[in-house]
N, C-alpha and C. Protein backbone atom coordinates (compact mmCIF):
# COMPACT_ATOMS: atom_id res chain seq x y z
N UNK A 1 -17.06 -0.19 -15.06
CA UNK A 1 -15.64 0.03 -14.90
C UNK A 1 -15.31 -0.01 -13.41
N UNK A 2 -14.31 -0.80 -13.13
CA UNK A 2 -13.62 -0.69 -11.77
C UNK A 2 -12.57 0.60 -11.04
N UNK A 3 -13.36 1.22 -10.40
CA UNK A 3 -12.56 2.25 -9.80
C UNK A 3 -10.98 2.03 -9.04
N UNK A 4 -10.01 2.85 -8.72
CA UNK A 4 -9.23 2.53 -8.39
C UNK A 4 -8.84 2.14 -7.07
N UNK A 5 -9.71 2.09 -6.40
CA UNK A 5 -9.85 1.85 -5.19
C UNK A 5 -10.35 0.23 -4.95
N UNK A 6 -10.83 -0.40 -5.92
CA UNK A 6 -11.66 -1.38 -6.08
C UNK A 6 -10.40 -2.21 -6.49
N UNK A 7 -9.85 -1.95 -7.29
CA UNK A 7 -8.87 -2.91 -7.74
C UNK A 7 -8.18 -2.67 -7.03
N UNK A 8 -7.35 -1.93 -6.04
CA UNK A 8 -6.08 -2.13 -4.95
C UNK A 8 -6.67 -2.84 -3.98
N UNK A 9 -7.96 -3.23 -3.39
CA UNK A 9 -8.72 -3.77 -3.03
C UNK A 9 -8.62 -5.38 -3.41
N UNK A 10 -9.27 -5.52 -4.32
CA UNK A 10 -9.19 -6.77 -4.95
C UNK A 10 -8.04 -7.52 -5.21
N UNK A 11 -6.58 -6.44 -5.92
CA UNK A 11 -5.05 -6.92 -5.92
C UNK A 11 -4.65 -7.41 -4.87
N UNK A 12 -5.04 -6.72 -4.22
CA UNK A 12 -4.39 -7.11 -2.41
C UNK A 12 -4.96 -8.03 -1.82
N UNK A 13 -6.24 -7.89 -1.99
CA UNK A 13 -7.25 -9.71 -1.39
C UNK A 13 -6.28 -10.85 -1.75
N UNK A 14 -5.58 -10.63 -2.71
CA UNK A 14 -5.33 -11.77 -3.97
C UNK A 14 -3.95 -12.54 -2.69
N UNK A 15 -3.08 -11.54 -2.32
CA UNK A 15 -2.14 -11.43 -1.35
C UNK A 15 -1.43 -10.34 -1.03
N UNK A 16 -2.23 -10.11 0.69
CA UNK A 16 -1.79 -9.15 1.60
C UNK A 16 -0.29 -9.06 1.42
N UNK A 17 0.69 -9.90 1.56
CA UNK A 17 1.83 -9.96 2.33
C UNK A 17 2.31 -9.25 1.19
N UNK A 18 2.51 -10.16 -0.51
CA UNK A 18 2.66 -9.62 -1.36
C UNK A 18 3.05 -7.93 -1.54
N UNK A 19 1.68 -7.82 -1.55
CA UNK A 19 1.45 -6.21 -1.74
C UNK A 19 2.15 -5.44 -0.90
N UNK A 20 2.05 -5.75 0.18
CA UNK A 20 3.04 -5.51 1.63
C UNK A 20 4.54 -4.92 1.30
N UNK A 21 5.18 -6.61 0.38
CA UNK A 21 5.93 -6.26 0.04
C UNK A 21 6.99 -5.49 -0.77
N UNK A 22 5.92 -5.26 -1.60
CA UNK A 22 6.05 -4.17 -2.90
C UNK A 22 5.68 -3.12 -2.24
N UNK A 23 4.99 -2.24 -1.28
CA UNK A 23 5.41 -1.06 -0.49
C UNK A 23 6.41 -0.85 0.05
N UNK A 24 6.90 -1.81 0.61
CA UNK A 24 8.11 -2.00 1.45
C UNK A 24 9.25 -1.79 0.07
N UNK A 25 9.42 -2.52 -0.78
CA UNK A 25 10.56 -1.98 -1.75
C UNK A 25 10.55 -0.29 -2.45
N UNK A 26 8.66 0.24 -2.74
CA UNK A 26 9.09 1.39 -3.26
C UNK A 26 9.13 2.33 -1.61
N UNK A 27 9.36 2.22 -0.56
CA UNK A 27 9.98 2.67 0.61
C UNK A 27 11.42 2.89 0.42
N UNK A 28 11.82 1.03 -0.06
CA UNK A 28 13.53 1.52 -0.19
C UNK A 28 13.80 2.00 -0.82
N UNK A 29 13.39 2.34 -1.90
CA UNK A 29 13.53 2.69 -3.44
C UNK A 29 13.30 4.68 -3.24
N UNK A 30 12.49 5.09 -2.55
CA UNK A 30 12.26 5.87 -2.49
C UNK A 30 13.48 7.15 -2.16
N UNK A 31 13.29 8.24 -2.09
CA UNK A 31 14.62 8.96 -2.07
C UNK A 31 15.72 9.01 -3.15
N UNK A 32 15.39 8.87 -3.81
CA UNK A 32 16.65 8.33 -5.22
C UNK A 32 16.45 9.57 -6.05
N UNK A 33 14.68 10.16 -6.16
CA UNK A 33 14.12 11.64 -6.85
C UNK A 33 13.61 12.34 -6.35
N UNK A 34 13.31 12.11 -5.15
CA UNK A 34 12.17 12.62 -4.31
C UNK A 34 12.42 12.22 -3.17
N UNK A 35 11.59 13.02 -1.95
CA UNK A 35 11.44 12.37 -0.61
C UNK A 35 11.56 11.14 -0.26
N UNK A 36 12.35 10.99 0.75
CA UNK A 36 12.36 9.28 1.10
C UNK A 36 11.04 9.05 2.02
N UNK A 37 10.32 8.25 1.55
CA UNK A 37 9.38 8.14 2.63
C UNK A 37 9.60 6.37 3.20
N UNK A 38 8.56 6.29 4.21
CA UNK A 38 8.45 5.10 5.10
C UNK A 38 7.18 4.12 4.57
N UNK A 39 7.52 2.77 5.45
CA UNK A 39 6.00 2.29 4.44
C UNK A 39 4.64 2.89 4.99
N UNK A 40 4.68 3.55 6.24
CA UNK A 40 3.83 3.95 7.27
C UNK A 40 3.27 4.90 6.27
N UNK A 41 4.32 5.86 6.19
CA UNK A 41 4.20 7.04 4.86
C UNK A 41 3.47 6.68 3.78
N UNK A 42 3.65 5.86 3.33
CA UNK A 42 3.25 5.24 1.84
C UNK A 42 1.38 4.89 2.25
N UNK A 43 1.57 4.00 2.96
CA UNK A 43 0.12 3.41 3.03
C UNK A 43 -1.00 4.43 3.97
N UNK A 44 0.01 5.74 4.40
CA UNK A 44 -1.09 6.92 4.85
C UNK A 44 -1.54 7.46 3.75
N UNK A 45 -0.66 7.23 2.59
CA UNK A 45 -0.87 8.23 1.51
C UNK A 45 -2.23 7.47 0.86
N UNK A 46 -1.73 6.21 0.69
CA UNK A 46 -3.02 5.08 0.11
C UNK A 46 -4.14 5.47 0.91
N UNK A 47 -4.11 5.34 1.82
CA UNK A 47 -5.63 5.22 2.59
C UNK A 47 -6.38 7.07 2.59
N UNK A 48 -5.09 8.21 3.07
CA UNK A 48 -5.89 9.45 2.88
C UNK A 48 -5.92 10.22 1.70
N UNK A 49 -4.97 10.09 0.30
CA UNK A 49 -5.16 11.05 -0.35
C UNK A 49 -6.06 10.03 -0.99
N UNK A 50 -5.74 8.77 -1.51
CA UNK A 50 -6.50 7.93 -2.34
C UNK A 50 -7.87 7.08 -2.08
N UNK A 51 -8.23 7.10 -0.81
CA UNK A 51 -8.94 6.34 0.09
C UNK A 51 -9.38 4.95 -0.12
N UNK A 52 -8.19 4.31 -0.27
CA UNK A 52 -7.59 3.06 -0.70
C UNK A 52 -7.76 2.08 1.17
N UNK A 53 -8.71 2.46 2.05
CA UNK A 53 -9.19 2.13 2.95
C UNK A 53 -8.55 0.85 3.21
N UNK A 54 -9.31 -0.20 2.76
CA UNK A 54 -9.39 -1.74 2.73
C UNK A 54 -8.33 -2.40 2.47
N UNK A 55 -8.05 -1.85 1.32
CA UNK A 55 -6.41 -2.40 0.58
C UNK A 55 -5.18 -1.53 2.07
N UNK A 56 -5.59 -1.07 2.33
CA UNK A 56 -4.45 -0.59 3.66
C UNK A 56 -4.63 -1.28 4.78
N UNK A 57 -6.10 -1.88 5.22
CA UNK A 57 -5.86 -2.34 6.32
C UNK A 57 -5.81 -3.75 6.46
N UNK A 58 -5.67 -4.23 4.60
CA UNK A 58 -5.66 -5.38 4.72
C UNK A 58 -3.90 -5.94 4.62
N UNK A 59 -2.90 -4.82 3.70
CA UNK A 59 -1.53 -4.76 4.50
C UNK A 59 -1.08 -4.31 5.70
N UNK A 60 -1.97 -3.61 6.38
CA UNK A 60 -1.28 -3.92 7.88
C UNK A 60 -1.69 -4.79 8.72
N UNK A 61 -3.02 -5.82 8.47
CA UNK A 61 -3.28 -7.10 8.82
C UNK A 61 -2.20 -7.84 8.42
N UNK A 62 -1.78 -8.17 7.18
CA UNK A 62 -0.73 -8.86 7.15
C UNK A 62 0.62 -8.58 7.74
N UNK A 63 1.10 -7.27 8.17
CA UNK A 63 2.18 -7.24 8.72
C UNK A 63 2.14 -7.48 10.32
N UNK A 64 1.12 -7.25 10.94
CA UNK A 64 1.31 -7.94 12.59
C UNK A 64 0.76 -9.64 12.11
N UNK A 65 0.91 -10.12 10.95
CA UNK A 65 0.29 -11.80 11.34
C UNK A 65 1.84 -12.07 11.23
């Protein structure tokens, strides 16, 4: 079985920017029930509560290209 870390990993290999971009919408989206957060916010959350490492630094590779 693929852990969840493995597949945000692998989703995101598929395309950085993509994925990128779908943080970036639940950013805008955000605040509507809950805290508004940032994508900065979002992908701290990926990488420290979830340790979604790879899949994070492979969307912020894509956002400085």
């Amino acid at each position: 079985m693929l852990s969840a870390r493995d597949f945000a990993k692998n989703t995101v290999a598929l395309n950085p920017r993509h994925a990128l971009a779908a943080v970036q919408e639940i950013a805008i989206r955000s605040g509507r029930y809950g805290a508004a957060l940032t994508v900065e916010e979002i992908l701290d959350t990926l990488r420290d509560r979830y340790g979604m490492i790879e899949a994070v630094e492979m969307m912020v590779e894509a956002a400085s290209a």
